[in-house]
N, C-alpha and C. Protein backbone atom coordinates (compact mmCIF):
# COMPACT_ATOMS: atom_id res chain seq x y z
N UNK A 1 133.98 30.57 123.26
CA UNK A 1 133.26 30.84 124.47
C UNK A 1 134.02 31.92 125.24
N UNK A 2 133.45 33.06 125.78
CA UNK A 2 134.10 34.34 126.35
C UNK A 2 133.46 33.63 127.64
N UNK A 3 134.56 33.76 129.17
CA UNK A 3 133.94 33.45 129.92
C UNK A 3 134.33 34.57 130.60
N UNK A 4 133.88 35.55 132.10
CA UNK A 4 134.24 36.13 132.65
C UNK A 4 133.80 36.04 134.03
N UNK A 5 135.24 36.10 135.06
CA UNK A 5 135.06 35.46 136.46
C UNK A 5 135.20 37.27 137.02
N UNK A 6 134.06 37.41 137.77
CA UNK A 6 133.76 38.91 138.27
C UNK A 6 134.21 38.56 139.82
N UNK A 7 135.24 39.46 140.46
CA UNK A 7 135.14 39.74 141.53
C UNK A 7 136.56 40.86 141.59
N UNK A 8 136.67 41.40 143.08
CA UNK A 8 137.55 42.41 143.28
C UNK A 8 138.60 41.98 143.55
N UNK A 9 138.91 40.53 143.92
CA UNK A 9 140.54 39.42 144.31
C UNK A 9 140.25 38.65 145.24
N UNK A 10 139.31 38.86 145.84
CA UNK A 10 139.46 37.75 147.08
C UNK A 10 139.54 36.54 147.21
N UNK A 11 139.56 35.66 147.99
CA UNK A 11 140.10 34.62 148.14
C UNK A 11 139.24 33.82 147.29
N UNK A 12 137.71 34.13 147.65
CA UNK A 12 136.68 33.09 146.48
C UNK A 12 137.06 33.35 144.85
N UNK A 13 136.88 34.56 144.35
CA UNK A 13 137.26 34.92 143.57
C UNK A 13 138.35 34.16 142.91
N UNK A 14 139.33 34.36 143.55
CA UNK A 14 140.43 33.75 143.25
C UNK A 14 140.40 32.07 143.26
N UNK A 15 140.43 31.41 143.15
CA UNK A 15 139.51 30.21 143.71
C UNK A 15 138.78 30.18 142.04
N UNK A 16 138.00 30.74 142.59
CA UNK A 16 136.83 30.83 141.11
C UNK A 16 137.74 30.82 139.84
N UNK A 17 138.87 31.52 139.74
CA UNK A 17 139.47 31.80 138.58
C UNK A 17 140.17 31.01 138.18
N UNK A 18 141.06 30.37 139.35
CA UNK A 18 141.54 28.86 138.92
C UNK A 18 140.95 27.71 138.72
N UNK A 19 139.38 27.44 139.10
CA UNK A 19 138.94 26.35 138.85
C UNK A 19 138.27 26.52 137.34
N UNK A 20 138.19 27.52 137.08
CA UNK A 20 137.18 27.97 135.67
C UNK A 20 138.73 27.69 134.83
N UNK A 21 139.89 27.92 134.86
CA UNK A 21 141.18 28.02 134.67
C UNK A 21 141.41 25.92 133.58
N UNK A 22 141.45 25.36 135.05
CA UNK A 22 141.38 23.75 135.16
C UNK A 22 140.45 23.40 134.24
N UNK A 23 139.22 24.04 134.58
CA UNK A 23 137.38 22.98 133.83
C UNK A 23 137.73 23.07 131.88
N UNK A 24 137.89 24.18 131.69
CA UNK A 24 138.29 24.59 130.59
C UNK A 24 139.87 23.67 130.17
N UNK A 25 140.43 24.17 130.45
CA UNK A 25 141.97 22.99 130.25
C UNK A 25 141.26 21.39 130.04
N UNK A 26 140.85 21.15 131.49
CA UNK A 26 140.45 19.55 131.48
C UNK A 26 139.58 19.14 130.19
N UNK A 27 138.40 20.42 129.89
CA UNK A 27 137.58 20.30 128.88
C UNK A 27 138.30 20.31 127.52
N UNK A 28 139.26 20.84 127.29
CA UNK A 28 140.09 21.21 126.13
C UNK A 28 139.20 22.02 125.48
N UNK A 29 138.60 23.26 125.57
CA UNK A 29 137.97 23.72 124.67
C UNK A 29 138.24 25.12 124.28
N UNK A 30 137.47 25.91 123.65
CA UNK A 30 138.66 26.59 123.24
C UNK A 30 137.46 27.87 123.82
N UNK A 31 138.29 28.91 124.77
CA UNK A 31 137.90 29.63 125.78
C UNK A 31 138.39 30.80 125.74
N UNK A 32 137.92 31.90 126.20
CA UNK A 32 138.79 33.14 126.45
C UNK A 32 138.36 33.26 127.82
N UNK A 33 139.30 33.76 128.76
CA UNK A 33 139.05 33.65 130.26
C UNK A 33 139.15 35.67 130.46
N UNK A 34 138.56 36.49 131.16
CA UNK A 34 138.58 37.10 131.87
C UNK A 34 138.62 37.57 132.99
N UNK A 35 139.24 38.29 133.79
CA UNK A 35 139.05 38.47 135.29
C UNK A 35 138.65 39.80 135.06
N UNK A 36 137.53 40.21 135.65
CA UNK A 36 137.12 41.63 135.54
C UNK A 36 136.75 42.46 137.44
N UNK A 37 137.62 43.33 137.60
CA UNK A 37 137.46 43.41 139.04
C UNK A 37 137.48 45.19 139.20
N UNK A 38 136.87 45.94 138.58
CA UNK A 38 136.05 46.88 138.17
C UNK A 38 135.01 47.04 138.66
N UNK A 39 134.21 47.62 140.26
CA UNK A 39 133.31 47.65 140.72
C UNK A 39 131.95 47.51 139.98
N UNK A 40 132.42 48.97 139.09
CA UNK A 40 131.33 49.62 137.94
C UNK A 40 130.69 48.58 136.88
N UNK A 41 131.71 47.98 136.11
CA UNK A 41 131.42 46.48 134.97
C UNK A 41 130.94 45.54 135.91
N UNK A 42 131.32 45.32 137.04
CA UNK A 42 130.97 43.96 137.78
C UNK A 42 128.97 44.52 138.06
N UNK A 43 128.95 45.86 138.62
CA UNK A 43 127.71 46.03 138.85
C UNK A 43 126.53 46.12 137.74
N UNK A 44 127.47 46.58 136.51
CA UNK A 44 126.57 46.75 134.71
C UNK A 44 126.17 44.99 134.87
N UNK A 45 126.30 43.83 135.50
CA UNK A 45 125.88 42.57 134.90
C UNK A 45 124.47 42.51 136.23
N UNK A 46 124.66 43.27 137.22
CA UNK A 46 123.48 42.89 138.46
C UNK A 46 123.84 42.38 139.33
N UNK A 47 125.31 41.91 139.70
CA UNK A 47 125.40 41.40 140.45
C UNK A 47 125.92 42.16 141.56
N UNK A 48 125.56 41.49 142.83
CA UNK A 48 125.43 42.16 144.69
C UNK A 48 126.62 41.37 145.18
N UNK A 49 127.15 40.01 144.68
CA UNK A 49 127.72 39.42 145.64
C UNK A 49 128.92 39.08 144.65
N UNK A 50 130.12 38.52 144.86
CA UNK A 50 131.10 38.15 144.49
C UNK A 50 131.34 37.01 145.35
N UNK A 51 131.97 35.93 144.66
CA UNK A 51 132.51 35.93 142.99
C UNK A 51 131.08 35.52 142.04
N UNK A 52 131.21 35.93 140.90
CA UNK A 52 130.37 35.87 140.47
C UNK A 52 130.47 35.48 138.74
N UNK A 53 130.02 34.61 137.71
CA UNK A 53 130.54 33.87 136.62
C UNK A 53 129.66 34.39 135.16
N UNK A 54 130.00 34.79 134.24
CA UNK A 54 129.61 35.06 133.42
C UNK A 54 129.91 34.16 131.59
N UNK A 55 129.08 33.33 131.19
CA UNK A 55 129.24 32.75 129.93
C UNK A 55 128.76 33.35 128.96
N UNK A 56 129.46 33.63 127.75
CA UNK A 56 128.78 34.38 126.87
C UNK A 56 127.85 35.10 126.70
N UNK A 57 128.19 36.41 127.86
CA UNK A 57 126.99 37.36 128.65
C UNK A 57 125.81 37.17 128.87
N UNK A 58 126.29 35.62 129.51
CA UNK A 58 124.75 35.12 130.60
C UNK A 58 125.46 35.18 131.59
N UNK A 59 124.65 35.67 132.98
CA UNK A 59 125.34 35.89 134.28
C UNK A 59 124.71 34.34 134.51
N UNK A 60 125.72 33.63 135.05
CA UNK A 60 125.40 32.16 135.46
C UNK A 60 125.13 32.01 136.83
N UNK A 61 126.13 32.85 137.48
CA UNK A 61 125.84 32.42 138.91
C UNK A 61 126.53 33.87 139.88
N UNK A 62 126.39 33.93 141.39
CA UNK A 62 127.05 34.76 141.75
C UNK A 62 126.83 34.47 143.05
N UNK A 63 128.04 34.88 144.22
CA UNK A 63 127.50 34.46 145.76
C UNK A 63 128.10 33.20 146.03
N UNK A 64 128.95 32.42 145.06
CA UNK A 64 129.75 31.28 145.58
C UNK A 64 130.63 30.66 144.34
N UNK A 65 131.24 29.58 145.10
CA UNK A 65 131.94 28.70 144.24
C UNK A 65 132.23 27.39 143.85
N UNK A 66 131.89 27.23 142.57
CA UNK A 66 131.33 25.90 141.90
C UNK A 66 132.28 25.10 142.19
N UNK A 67 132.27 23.70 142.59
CA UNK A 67 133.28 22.59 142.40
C UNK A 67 133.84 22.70 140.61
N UNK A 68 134.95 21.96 140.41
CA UNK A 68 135.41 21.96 138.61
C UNK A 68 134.10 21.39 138.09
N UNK A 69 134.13 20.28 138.69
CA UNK A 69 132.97 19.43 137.86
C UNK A 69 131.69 20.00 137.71
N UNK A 70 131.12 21.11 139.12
CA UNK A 70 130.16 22.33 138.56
C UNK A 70 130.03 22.67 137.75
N UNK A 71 131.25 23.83 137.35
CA UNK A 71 131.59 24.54 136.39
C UNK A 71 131.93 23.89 134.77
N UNK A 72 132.36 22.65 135.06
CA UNK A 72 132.12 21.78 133.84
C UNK A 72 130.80 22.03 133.23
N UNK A 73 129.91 21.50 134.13
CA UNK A 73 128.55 21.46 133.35
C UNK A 73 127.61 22.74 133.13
N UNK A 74 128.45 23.72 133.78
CA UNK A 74 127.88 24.86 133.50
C UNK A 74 128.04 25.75 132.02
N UNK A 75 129.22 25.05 131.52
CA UNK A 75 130.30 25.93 130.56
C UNK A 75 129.32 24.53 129.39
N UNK A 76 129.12 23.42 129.36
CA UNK A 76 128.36 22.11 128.61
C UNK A 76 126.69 22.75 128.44
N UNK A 77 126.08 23.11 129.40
CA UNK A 77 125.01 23.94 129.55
C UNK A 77 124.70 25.25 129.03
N UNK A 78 125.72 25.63 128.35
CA UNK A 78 125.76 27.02 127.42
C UNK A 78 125.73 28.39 128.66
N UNK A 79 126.20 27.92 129.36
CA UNK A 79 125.63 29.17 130.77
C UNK A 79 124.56 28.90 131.80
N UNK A 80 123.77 28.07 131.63
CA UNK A 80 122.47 27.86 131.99
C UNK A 80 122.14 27.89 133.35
N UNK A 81 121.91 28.29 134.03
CA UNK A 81 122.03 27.85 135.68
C UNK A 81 121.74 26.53 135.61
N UNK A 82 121.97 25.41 136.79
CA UNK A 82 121.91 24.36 136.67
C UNK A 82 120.64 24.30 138.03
């Protein structure tokens, strides 16, 4: 699973990267994590707002930040919005 947490650093962002960090660990599964904070790539997926989550180039979500247990079932959900 390629996951990629889009934002420029900020505090959500950041946030975002450690809990996607945890869900994955807690999940034991086997993950590649990205931080991509590249105006240009962040805007090639559509997204307006940061932070913003990408699963195996499905844009999942963008504009906030999931609890772990969110992001658990988001990463169980193949990407899916919930």
């Amino acid at each position: 699973m390629d996951i990629l947490v889009l934002g420029p650093g900020c505090m959500n962002c950041t946030t975002l990267e450690k809990r996607v960090h945890t869900a994955v660990k807690e999940m034991g599964i086997d993950a590649e994590i990205y931080k991509i904070s590249d105006y240009a790539k962040i805007a090639e997926y559509g997204v307006m707002k940061t932070p913003a989550l990408v699963i195996d180039e499905k844009l999942v979500f963008y504009g906030k930040v999931p609890t772990v247990n969110e992001l658990k079932e988001y990463m169980i959900n193949g990407g899916k919005e919930l």
